[in-house]
PDB file of N, CA and C in Angstrom:
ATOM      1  N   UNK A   1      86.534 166.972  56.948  1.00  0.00           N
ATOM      2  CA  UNK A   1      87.767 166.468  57.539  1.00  0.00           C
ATOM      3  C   UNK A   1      88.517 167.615  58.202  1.00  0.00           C
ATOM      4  N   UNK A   2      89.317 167.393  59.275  1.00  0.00           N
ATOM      5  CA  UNK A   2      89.756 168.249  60.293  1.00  0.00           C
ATOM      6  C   UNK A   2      90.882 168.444  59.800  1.00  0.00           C
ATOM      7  N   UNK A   3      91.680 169.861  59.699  1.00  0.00           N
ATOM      8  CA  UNK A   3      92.815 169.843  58.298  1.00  0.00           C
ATOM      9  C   UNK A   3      94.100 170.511  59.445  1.00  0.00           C
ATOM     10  N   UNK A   4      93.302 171.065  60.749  1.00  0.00           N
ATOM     11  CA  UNK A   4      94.938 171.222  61.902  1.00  0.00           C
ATOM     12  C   UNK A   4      94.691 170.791  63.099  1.00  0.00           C
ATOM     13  N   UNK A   5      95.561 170.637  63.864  1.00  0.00           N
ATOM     14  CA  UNK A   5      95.426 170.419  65.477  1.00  0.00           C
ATOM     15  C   UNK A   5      94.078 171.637  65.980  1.00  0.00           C
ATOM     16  N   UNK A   6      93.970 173.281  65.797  1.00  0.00           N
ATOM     17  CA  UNK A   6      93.548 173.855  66.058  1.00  0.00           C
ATOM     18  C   UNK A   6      91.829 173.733  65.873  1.00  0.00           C
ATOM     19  N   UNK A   7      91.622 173.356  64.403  1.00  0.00           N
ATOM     20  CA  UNK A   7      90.246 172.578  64.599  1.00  0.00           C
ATOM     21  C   UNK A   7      90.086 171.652  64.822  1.00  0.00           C
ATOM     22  N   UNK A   8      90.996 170.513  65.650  1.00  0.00           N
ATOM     23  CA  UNK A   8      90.766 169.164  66.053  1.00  0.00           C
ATOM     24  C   UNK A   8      90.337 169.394  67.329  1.00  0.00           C
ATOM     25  N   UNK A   9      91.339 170.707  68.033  1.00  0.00           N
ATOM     26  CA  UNK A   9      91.211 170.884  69.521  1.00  0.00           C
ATOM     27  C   UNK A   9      89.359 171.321  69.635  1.00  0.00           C
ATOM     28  N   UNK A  10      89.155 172.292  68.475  1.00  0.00           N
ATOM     29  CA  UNK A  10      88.092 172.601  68.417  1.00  0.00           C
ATOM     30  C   UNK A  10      86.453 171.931  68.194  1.00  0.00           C
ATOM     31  N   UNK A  11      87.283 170.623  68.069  1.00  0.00           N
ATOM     32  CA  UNK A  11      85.636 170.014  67.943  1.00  0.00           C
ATOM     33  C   UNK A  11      85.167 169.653  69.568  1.00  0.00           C
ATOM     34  N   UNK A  12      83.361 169.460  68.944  1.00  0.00           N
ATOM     35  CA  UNK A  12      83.044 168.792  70.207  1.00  0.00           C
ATOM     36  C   UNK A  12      83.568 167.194  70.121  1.00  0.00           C
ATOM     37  N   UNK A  13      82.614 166.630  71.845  1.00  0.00           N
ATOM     38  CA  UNK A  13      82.998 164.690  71.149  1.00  0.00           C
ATOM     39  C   UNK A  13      82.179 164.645  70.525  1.00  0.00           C
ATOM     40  N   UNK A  14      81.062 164.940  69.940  1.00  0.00           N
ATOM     41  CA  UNK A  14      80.087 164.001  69.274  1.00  0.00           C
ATOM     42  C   UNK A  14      80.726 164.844  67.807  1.00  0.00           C
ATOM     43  N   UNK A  15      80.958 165.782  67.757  1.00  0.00           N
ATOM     44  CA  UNK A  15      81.709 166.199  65.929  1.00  0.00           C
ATOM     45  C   UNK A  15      82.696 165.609  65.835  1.00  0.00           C
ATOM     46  N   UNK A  16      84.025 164.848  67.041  1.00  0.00           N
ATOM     47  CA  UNK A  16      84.631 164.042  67.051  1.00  0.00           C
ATOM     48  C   UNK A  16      84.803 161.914  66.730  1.00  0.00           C
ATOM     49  N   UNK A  17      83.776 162.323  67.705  1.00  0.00           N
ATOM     50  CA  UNK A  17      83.135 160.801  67.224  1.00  0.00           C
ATOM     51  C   UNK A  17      82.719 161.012  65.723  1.00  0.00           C
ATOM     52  N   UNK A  18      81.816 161.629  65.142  1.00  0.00           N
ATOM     53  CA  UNK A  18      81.357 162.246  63.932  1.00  0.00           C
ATOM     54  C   UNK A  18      82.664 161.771  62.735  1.00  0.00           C
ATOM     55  N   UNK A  19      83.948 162.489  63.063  1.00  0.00           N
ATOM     56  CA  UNK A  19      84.868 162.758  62.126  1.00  0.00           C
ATOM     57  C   UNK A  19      85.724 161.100  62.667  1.00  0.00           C
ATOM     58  N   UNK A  20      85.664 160.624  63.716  1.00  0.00           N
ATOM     59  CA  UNK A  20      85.995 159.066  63.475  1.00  0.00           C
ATOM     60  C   UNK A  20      85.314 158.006  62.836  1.00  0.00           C
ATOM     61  N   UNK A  21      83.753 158.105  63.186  1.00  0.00           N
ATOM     62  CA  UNK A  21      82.793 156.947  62.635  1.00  0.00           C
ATOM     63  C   UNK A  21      83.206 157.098  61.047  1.00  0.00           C
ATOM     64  N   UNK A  22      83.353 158.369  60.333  1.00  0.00           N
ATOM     65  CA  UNK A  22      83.493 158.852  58.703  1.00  0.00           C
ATOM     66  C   UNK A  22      84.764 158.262  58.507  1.00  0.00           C
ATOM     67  N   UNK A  23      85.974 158.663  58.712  1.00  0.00           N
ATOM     68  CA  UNK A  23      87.300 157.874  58.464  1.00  0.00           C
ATOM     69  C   UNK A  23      87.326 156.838  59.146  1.00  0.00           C
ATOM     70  N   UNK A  24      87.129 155.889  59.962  1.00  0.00           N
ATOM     71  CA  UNK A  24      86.982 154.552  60.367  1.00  0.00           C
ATOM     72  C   UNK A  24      86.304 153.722  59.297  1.00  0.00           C
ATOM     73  N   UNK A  25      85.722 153.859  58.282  1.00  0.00           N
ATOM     74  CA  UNK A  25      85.175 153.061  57.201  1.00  0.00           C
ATOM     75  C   UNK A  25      85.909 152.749  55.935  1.00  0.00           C
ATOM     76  N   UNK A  26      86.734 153.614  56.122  1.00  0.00           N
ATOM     77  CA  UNK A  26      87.964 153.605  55.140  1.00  0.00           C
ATOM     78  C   UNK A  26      89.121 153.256  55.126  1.00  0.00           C
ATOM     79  N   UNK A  27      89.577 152.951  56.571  1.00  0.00           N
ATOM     80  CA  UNK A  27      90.500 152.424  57.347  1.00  0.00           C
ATOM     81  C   UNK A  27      90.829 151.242  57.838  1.00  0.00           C
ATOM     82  N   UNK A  28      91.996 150.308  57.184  1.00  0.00           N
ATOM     83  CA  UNK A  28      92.311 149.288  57.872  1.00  0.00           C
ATOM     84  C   UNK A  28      92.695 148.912  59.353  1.00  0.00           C
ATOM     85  N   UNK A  29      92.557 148.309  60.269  1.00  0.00           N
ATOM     86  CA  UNK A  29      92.920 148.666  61.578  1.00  0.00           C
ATOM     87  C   UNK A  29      93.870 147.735  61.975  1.00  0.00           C
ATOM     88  N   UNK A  30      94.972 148.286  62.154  1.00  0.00           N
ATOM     89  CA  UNK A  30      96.257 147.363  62.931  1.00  0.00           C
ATOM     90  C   UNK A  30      95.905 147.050  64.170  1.00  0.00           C
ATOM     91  N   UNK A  31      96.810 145.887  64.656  1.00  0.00           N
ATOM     92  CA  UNK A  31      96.560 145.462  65.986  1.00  0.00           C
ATOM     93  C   UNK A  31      97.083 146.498  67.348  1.00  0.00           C
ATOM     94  N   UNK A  32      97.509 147.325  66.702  1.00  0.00           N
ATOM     95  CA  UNK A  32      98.204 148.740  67.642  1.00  0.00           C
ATOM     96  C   UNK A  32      96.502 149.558  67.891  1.00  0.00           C
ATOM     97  N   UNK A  33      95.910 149.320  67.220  1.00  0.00           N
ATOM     98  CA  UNK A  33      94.831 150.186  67.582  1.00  0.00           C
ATOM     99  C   UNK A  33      93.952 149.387  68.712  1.00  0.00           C
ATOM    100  N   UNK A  34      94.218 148.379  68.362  1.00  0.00           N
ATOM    101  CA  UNK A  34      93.337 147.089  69.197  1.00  0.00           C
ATOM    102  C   UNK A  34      94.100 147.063  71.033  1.00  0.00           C
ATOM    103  N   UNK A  35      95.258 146.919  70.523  1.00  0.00           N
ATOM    104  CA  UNK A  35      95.682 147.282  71.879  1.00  0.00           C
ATOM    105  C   UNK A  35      95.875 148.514  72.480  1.00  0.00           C
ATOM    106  N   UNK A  36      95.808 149.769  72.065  1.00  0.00           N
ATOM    107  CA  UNK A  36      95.832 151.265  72.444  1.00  0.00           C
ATOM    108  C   UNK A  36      94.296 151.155  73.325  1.00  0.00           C
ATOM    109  N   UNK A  37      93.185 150.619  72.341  1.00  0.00           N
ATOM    110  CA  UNK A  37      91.721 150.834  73.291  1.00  0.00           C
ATOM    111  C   UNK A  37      91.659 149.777  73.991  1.00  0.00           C
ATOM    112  N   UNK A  38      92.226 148.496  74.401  1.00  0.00           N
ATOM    113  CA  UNK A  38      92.364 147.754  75.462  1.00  0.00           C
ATOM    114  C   UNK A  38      93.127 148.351  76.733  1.00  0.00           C
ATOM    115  N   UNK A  39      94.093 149.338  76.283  1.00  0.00           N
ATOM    116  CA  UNK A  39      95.079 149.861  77.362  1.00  0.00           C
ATOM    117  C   UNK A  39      94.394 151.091  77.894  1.00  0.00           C
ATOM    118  N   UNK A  40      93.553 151.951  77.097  1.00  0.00           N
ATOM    119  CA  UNK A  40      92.701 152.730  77.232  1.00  0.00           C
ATOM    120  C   UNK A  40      91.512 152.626  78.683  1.00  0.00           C
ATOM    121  N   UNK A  41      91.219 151.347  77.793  1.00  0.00           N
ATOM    122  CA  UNK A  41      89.723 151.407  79.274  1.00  0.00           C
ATOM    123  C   UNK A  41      90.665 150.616  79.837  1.00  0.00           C
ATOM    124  N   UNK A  42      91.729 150.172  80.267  1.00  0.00           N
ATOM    125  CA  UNK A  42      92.073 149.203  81.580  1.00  0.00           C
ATOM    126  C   UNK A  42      92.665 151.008  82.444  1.00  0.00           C
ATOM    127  N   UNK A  43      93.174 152.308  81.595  1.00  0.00           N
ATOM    128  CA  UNK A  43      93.440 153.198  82.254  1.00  0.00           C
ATOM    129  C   UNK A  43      91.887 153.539  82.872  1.00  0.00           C
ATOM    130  N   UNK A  44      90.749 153.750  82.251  1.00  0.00           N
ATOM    131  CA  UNK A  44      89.814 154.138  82.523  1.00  0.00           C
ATOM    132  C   UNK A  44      89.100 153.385  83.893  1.00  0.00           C
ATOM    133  N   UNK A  45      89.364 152.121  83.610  1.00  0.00           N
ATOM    134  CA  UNK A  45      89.249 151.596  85.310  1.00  0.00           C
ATOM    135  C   UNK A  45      89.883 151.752  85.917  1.00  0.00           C
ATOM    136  N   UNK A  46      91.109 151.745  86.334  1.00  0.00           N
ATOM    137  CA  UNK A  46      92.076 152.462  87.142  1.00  0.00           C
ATOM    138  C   UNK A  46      91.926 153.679  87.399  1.00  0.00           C
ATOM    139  N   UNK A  47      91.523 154.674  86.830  1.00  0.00           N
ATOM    140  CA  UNK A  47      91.256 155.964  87.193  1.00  0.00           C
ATOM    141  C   UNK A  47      89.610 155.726  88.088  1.00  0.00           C
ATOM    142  N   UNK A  48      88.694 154.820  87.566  1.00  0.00           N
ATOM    143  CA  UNK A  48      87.712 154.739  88.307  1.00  0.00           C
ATOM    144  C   UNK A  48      88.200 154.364  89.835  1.00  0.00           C
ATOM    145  N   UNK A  49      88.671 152.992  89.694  1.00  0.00           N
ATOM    146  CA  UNK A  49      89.083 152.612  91.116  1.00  0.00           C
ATOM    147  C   UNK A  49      89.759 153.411  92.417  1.00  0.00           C
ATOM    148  N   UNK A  50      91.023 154.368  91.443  1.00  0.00           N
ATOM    149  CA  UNK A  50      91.601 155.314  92.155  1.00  0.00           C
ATOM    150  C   UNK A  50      90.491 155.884  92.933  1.00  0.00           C
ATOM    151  N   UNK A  51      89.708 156.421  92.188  1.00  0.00           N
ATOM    152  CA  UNK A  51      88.415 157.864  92.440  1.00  0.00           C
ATOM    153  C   UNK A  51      88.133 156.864  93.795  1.00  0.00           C
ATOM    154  N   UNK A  52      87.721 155.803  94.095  1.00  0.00           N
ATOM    155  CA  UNK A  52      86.471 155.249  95.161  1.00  0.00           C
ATOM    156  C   UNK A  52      87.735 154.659  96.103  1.00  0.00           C
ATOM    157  N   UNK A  53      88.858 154.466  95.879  1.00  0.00           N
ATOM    158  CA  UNK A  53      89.368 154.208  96.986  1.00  0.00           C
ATOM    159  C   UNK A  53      90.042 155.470  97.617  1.00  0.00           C
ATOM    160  N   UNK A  54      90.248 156.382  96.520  1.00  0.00           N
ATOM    161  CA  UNK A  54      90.401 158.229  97.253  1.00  0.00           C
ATOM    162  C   UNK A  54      89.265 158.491  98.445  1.00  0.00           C
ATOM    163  N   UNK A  55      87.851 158.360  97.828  1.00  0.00           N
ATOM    164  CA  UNK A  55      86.606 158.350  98.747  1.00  0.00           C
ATOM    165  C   UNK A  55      86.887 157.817  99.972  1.00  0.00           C
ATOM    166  N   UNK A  56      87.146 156.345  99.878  1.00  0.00           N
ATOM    167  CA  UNK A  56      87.594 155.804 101.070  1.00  0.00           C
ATOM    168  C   UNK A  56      88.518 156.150 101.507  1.00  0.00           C
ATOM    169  N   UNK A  57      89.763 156.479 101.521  1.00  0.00           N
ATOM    170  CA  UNK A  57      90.262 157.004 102.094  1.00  0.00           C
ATOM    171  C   UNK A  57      90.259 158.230 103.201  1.00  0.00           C
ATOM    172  N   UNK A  58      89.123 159.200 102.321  1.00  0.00           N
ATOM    173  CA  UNK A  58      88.648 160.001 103.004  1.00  0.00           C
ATOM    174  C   UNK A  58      88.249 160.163 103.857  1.00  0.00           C
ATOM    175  N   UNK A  59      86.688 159.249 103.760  1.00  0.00           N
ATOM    176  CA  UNK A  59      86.139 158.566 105.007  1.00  0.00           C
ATOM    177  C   UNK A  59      86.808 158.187 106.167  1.00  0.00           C
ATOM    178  N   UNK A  60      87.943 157.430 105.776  1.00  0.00           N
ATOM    179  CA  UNK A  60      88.524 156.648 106.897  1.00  0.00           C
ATOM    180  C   UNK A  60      89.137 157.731 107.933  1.00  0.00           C
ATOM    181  N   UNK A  61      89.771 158.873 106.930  1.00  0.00           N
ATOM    182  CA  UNK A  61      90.316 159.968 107.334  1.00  0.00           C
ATOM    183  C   UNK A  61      89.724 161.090 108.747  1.00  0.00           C
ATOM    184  N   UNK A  62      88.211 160.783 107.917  1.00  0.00           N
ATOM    185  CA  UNK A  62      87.243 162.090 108.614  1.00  0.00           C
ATOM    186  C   UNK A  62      87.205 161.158 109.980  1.00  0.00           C
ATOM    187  N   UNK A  63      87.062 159.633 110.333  1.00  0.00           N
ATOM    188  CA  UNK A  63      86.523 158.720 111.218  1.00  0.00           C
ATOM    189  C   UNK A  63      87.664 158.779 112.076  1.00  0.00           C
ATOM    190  N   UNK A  64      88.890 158.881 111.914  1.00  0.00           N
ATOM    191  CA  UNK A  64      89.789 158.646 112.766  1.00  0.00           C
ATOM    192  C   UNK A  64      89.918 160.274 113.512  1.00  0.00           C
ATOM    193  N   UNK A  65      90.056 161.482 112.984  1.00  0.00           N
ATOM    194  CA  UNK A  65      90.263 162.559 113.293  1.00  0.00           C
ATOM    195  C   UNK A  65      88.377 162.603 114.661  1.00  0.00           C
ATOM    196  N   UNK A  66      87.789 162.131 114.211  1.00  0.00           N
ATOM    197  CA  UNK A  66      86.595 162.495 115.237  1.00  0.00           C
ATOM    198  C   UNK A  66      87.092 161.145 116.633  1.00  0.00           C
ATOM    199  N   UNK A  67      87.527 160.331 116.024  1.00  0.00           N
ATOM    200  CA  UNK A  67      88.048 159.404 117.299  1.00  0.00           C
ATOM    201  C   UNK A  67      88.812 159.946 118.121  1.00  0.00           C
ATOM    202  N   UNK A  68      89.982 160.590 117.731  1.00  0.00           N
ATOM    203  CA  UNK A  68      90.705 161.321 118.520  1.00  0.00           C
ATOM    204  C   UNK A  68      90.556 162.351 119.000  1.00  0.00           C
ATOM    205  N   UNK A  69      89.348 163.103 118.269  1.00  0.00           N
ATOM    206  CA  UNK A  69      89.156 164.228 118.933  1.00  0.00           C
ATOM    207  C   UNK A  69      88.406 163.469 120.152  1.00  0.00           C
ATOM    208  N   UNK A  70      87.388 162.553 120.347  1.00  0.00           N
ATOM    209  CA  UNK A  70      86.828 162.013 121.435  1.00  0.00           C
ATOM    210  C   UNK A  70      87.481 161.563 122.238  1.00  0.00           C
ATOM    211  N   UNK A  71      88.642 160.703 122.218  1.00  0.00           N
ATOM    212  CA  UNK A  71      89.808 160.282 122.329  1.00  0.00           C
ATOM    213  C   UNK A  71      90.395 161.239 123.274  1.00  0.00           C
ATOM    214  N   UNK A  72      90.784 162.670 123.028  1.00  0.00           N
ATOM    215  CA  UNK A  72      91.486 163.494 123.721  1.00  0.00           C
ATOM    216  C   UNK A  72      90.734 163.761 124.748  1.00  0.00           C
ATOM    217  N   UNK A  73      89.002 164.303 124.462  1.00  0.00           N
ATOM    218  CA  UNK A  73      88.264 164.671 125.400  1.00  0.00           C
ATOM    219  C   UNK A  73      88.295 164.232 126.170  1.00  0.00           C
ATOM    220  N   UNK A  74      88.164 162.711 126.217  1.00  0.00           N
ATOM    221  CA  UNK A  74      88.141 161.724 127.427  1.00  0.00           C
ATOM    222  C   UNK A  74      89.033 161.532 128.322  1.00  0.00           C
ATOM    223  N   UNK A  75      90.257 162.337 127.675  1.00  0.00           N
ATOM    224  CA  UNK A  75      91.274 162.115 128.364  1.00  0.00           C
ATOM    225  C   UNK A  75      91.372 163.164 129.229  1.00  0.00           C
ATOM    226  N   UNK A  76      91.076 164.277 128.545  1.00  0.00           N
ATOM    227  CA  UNK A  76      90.982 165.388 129.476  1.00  0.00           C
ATOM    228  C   UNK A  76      90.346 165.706 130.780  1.00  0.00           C
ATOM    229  N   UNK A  77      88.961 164.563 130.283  1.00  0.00           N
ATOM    230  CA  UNK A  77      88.113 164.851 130.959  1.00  0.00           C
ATOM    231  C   UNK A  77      88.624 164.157 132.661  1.00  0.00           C
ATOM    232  N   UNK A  78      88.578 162.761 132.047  1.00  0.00           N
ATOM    233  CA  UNK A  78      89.583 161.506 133.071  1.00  0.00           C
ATOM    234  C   UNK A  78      90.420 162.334 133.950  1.00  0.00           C
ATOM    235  N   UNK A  79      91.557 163.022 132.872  1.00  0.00           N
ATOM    236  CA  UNK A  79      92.700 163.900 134.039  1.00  0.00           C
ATOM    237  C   UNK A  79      92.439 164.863 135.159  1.00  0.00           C
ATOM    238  N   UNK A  80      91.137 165.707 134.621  1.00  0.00           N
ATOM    239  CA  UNK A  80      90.178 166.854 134.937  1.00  0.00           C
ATOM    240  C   UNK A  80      89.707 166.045 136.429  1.00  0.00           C
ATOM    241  N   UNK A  81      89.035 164.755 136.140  1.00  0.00           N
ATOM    242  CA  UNK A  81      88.188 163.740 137.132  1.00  0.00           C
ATOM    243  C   UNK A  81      89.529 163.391 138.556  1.00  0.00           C
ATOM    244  N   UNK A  82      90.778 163.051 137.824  1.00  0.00           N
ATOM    245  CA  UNK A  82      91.772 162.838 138.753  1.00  0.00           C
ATOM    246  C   UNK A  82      92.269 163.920 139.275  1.00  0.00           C
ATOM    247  N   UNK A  83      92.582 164.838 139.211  1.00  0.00           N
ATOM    248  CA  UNK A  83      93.220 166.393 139.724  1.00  0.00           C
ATOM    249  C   UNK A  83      92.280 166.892 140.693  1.00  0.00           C
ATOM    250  N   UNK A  84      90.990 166.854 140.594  1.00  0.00           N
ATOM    251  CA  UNK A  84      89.994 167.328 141.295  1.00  0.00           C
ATOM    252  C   UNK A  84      89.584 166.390 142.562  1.00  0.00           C
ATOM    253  N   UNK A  85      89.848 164.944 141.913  1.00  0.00           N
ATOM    254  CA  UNK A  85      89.159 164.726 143.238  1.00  0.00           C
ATOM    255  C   UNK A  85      90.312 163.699 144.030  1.00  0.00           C
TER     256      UNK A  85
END
């Protein structure tokens, strides 16, 4: 059993999991625990979702900056086409 914060910080997860599966057998479980790991993974999808719509975002990011860079060229080019001739 883990006797401070300092060897709690210190475990791995699986000596963690380890030191929950052991006191979880001995333990009654309130409905606070039931809803802490429901609120848990609904954070854990949300942090997933964040991640892939960050991605997209990105994407969308990199796609518009090459439009405009084409965007400008053309324009330049167009103005270049009118001045000259």
């Amino acid at each position: 059993m883990v006797e401070s914060f300092e060897q709690l910080s210190g475990l791995s997860d699986q000596e963690l999991v380890g030191e929950y599966n052991s006191i979880a057998r001995h333990t009654a479980l309130g409905l606070g625990f039931y809803r802490d790991e429901i609120h848990r993974r609904q954070l854990e999808r949300s942090a997933a979702e964040m991640e892939s719509l960050t991605t997209r975002i990105y994407r969308l990011t990199v796609c518009v900056a090459v439009l405009t860079t084409i965007s400008v060229a053309a324009s330049v080019v167009a103005l270049a086409v009118a001045v000259s001739g």
